[in-house]
N, C-alpha and C. Protein backbone atom coordinates (compact mmCIF):
# COMPACT_ATOMS: atom_id res chain seq x y z
N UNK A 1 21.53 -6.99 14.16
CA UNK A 1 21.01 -6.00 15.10
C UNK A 1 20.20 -4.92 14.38
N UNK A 2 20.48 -4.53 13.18
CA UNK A 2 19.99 -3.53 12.13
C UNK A 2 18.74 -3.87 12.27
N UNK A 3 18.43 -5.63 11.73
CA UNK A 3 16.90 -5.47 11.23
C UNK A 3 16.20 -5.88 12.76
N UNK A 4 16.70 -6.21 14.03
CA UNK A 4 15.91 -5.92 15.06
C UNK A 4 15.28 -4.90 15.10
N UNK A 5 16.22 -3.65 15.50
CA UNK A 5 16.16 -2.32 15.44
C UNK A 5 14.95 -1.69 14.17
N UNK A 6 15.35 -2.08 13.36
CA UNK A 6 13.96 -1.69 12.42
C UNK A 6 12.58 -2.34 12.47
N UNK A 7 12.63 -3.75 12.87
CA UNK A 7 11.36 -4.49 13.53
C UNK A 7 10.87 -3.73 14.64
N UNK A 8 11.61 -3.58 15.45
CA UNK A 8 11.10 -2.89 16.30
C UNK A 8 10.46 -1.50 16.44
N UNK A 9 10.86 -0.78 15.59
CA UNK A 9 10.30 0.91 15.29
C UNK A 9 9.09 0.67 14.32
N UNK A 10 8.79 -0.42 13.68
CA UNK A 10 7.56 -0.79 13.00
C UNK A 10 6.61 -1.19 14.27
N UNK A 11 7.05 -2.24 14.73
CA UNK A 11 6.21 -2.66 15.86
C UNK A 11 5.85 -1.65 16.90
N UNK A 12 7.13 -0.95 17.36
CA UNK A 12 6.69 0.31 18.15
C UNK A 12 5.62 1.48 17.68
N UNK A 13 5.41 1.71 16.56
CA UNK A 13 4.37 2.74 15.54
C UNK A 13 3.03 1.51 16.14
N UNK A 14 3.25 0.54 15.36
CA UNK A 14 1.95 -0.50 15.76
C UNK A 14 1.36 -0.32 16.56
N UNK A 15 2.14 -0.42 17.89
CA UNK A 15 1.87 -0.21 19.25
C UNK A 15 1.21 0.74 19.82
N UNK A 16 1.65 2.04 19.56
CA UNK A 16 0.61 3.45 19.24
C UNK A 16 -0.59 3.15 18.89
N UNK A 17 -0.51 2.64 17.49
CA UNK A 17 -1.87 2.89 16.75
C UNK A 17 -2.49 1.73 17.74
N UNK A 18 -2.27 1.11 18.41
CA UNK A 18 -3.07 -0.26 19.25
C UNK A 18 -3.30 0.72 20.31
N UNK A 19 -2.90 1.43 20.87
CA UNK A 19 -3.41 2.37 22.35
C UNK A 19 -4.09 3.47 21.61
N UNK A 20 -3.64 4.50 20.65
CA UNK A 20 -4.88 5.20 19.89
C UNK A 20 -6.11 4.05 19.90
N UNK A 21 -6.40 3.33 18.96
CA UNK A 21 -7.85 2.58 19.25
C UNK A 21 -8.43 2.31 20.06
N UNK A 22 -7.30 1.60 21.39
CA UNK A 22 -8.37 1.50 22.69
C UNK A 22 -8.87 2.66 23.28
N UNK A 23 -7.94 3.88 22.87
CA UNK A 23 -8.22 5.39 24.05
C UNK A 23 -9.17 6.59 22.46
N UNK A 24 -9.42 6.25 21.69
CA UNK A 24 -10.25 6.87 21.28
C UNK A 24 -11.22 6.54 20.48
N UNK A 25 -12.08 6.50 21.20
CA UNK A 25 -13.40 6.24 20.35
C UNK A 25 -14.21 5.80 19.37
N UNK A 26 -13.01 5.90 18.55
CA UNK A 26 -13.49 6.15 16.70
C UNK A 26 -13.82 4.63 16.36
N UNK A 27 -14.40 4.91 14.96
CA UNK A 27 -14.30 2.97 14.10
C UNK A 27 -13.25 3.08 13.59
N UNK A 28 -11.87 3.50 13.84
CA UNK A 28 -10.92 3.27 13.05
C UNK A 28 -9.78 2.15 13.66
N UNK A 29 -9.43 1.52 12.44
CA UNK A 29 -8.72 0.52 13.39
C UNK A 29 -7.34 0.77 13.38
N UNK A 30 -6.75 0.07 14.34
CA UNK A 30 -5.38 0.15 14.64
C UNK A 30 -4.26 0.20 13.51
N UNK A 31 -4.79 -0.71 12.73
CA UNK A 31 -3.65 -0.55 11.65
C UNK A 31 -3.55 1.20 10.88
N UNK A 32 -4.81 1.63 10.83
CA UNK A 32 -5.07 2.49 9.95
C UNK A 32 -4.14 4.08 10.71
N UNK A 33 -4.59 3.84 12.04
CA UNK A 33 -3.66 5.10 12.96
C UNK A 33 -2.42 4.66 12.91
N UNK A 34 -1.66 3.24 13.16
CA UNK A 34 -0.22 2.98 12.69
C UNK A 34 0.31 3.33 11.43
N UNK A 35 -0.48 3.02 10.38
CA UNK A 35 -0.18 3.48 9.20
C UNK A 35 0.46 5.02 9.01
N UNK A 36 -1.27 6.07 9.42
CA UNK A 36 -1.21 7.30 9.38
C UNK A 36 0.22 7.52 10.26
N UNK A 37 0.54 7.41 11.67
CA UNK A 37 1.06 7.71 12.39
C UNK A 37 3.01 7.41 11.25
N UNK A 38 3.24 5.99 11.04
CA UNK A 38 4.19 5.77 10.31
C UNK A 38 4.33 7.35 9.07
N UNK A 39 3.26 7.25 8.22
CA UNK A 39 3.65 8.41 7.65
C UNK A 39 4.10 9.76 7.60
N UNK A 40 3.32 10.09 8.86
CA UNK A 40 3.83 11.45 9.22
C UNK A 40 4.85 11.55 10.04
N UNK A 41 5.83 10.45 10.42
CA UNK A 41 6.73 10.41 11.20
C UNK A 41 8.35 10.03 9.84
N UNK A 42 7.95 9.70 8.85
CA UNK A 42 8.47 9.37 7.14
C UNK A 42 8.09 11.00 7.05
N UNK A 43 7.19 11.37 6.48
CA UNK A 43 7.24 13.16 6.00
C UNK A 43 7.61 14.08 6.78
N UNK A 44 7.87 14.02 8.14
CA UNK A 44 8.82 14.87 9.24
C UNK A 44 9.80 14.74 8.99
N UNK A 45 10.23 13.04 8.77
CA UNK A 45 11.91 13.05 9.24
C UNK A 45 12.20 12.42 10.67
N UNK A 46 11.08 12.30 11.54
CA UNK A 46 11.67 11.79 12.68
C UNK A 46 11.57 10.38 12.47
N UNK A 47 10.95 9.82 11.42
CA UNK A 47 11.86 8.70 10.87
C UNK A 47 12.32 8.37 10.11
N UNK A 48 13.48 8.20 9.60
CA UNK A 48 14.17 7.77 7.93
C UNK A 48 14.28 6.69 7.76
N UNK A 49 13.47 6.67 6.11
CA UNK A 49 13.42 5.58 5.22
C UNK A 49 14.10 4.78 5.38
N UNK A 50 15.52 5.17 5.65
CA UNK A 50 16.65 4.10 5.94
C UNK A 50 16.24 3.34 7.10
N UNK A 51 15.49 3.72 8.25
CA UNK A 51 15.35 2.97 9.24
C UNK A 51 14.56 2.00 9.70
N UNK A 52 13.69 1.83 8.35
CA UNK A 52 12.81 1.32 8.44
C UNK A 52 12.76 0.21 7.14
N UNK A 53 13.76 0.34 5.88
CA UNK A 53 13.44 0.10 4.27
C UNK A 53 13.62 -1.87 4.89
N UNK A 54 14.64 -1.56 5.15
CA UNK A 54 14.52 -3.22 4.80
C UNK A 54 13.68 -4.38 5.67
N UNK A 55 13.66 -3.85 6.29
CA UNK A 55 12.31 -4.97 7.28
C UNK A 55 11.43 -4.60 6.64
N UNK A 56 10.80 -3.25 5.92
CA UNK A 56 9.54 -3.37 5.56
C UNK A 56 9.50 -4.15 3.91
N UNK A 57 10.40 -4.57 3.50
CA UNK A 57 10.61 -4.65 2.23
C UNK A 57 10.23 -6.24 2.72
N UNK A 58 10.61 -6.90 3.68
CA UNK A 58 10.69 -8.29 3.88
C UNK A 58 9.30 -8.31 4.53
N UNK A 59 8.44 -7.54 5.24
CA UNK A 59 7.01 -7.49 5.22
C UNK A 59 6.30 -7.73 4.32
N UNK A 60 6.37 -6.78 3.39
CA UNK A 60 6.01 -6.44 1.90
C UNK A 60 6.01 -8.12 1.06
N UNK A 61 6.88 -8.60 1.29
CA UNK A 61 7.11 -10.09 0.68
C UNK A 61 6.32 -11.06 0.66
N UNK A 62 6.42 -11.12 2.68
CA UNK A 62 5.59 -12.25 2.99
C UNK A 62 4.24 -11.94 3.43
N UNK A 63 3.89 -10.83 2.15
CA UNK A 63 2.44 -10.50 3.25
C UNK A 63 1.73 -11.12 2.50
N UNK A 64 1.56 -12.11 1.94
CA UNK A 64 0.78 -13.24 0.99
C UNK A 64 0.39 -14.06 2.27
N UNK A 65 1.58 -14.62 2.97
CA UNK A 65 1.56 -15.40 3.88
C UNK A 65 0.15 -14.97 5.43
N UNK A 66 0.16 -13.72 5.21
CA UNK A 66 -0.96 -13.03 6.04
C UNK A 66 -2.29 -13.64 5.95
N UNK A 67 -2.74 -13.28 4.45
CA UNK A 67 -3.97 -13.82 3.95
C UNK A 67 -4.35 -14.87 3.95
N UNK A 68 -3.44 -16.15 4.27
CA UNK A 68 -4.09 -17.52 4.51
C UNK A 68 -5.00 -17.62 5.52
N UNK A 69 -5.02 -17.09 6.78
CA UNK A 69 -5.93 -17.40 7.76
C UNK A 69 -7.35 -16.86 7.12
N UNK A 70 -7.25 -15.82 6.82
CA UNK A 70 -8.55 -15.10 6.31
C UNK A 70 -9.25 -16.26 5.20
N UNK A 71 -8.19 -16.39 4.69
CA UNK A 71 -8.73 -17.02 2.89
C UNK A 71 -9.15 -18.47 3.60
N UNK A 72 -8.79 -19.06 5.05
CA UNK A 72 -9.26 -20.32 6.01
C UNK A 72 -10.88 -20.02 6.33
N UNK A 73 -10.87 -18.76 7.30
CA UNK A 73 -11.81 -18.41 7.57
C UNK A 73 -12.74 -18.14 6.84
N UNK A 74 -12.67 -17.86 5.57
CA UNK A 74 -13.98 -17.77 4.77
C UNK A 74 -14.15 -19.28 4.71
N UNK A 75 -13.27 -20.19 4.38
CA UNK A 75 -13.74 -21.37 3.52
C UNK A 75 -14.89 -22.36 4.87
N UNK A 76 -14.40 -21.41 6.41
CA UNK A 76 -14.85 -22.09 7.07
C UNK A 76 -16.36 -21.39 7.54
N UNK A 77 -16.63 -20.24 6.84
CA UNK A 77 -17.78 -19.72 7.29
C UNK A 77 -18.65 -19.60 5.44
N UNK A 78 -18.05 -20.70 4.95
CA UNK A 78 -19.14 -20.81 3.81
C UNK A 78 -20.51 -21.08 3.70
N UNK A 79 -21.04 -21.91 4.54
CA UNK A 79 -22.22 -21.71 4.79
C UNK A 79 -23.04 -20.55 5.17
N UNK A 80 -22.17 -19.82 5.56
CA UNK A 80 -23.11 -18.43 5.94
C UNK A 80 -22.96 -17.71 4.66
N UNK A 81 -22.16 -17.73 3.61
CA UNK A 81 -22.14 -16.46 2.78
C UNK A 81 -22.65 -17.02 1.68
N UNK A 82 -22.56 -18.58 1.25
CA UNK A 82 -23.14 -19.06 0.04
C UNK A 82 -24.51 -18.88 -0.02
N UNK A 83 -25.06 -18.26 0.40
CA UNK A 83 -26.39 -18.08 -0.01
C UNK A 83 -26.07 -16.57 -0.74
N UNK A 84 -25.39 -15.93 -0.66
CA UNK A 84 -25.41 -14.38 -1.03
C UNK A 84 -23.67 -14.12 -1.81
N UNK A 85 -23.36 -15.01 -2.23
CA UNK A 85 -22.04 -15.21 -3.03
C UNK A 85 -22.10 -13.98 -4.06
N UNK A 86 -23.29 -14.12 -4.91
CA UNK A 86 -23.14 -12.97 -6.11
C UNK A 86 -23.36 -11.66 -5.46
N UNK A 87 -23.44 -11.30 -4.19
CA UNK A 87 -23.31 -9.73 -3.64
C UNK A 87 -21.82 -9.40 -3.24
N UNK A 88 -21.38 -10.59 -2.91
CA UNK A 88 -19.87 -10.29 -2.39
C UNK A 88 -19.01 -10.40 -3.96
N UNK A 89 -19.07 -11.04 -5.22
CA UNK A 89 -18.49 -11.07 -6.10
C UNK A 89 -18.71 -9.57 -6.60
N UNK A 90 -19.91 -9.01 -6.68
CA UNK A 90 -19.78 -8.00 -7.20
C UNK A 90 -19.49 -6.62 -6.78
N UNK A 91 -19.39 -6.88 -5.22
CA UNK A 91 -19.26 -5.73 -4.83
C UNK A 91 -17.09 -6.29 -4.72
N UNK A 92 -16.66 -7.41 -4.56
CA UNK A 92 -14.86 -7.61 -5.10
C UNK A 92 -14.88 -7.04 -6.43
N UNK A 93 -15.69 -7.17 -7.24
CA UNK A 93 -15.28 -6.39 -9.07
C UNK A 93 -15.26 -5.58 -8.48
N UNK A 94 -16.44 -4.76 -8.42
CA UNK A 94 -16.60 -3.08 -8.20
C UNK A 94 -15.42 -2.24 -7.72
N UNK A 95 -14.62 -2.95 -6.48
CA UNK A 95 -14.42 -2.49 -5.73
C UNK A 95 -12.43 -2.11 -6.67
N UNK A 96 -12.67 -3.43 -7.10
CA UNK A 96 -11.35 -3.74 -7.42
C UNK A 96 -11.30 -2.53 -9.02
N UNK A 97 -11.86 -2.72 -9.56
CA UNK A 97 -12.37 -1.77 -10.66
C UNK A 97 -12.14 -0.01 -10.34
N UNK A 98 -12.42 0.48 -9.31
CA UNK A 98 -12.48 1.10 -8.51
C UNK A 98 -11.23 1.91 -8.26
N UNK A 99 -10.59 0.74 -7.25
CA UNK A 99 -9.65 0.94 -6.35
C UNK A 99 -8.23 0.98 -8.19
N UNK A 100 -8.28 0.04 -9.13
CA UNK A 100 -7.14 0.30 -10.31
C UNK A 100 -7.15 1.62 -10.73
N UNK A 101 -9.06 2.12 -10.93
CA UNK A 101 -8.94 3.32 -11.45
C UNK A 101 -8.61 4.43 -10.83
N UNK A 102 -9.05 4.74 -9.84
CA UNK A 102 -8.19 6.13 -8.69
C UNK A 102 -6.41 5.59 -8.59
N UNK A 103 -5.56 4.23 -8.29
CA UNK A 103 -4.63 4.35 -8.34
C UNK A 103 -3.80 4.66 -9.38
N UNK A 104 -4.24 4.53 -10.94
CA UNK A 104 -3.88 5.14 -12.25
C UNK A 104 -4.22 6.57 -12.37
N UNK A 105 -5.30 7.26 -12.31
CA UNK A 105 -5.33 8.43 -12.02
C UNK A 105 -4.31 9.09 -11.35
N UNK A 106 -4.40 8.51 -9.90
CA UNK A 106 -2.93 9.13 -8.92
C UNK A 106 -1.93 8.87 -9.41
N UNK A 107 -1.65 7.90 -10.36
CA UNK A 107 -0.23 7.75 -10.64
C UNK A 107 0.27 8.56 -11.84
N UNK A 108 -0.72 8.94 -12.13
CA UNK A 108 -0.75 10.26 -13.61
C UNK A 108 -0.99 11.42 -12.99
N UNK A 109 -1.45 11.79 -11.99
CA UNK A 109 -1.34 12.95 -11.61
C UNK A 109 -0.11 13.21 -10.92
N UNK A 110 0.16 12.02 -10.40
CA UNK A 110 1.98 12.01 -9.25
C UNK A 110 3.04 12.50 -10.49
N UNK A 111 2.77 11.80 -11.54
CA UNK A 111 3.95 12.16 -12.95
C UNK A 111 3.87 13.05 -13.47
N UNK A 112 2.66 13.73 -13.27
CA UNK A 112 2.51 14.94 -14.24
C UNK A 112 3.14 16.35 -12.92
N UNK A 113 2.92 16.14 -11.63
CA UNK A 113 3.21 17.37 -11.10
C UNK A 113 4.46 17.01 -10.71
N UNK A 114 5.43 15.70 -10.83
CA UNK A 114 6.51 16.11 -10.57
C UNK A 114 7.24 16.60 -11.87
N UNK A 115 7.00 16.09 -12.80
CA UNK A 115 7.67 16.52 -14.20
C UNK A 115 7.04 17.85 -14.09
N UNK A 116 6.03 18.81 -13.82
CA UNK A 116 5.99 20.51 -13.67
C UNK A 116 6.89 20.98 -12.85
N UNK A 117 6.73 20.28 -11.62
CA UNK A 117 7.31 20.93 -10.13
C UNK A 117 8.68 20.39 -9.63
N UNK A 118 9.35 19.07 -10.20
CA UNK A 118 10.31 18.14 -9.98
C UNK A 118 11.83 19.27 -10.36
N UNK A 119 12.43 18.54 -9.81
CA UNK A 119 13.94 19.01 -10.45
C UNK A 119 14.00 18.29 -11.72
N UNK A 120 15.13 19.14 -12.48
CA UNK A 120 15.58 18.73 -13.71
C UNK A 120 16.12 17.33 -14.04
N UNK A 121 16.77 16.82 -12.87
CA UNK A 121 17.41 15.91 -12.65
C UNK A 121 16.22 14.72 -12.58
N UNK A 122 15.13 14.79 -11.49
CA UNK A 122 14.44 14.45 -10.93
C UNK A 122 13.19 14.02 -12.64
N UNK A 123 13.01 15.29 -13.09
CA UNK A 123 12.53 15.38 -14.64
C UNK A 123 12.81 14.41 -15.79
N UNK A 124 14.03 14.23 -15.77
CA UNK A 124 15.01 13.52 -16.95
C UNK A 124 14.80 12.11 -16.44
N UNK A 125 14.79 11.31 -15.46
CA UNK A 125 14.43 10.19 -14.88
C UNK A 125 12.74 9.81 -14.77
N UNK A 126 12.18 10.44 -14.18
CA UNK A 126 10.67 9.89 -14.87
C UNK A 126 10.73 9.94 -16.37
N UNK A 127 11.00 11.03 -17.28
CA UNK A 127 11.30 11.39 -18.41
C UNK A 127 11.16 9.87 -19.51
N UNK A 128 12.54 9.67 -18.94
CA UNK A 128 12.94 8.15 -19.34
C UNK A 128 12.06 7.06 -19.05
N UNK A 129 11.58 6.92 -17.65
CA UNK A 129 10.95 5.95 -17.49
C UNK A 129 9.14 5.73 -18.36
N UNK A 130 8.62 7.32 -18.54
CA UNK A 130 7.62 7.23 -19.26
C UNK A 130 8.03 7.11 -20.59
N UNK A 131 9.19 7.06 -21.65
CA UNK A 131 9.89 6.95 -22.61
C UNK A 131 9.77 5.78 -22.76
N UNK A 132 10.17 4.69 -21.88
CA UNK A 132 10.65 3.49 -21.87
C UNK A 132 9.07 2.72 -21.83
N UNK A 133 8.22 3.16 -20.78
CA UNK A 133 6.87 2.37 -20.85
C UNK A 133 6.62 2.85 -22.28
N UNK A 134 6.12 3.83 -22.26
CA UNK A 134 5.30 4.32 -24.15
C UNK A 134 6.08 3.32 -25.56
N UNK A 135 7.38 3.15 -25.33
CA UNK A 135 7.90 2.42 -26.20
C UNK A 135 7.61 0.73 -26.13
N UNK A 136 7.29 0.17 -25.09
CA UNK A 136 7.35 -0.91 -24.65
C UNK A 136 5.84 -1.23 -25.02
N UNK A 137 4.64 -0.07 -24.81
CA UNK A 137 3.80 -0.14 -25.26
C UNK A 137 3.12 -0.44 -27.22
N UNK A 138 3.77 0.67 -27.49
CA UNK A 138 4.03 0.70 -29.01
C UNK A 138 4.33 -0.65 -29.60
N UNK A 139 5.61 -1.51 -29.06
CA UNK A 139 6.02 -1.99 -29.44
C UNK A 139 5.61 -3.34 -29.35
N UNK A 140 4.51 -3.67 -28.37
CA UNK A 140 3.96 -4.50 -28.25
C UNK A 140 1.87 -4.82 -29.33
N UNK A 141 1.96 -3.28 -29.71
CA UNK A 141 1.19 -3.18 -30.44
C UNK A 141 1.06 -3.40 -32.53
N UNK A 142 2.69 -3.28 -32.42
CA UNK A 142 3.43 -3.90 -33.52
C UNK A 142 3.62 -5.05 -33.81
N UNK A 143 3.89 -5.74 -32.67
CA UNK A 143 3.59 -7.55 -32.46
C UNK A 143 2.43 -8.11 -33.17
């Protein structure tokens, strides 16, 4: 009954962001207002992590399984893009290039202001964990 209940408060957010798109205007798509909407309902509190962790964790899994239709649909609209293949390869590098470097940035800026602003507790645990990468690093450079 748990992971009904949590399917369902995912699907219910969904559902929103599917009536936001039809009732306003914008190019934004549905997923993107479900998303937003999920988050600020996680940073309120009017929904907890708990209520949501494990169905999304089993989302999270099989979302490989998502991409097959797409990864169908190209193979079936190859004729239209093989003429222009090296614009779409380079704009997947670029993009991907891109998208590693702002998420490393953020993830060095996320470590650096909680180790300023974090609890002590909170401190001593990233602490370790950047301890443990840097060593793992080192140590693979010794190899």
């Amino acid at each position: 009954m748990r992971y009904i209940r949590q399917f369902l408060i995912i699907l219910f957010i969904s559902f929103i962001g599917e009536m936001l798109n039809h009732y306003i205007p914008l190019p934004v798509p549905a997923s993107i207002y479900g998303i937003v909407i999920m988050f600020i309902c996680l940073l309120t509190g009017i929904i907890k992590v708990e209520h949501v962790k494990e169905v999304s964790g089993f989302l999270i899994e099989i979302m490989p399984l998502v991409f097959i239709p797409a990864a169908v649909g190209l193979i079936n609209s190859w004729g239209l893009i093989s003429d222009k293949w090296y614009m779409y390869v380079t704009v997947i590098i670029a993009t991907t290039i891109l998208v590693m470097a702002v998420s490393g940035l953020m993830t060095q800026f996320a470590i650096r202001y909680e180790l300023k602003h974090g609890t002590s507790e909170e401190n001593s645990v990233i602490k370790e964990d950047v301890d443990d990468i840097s060593a793992d690093k080192e140590g693979s450079k010794n190899e």
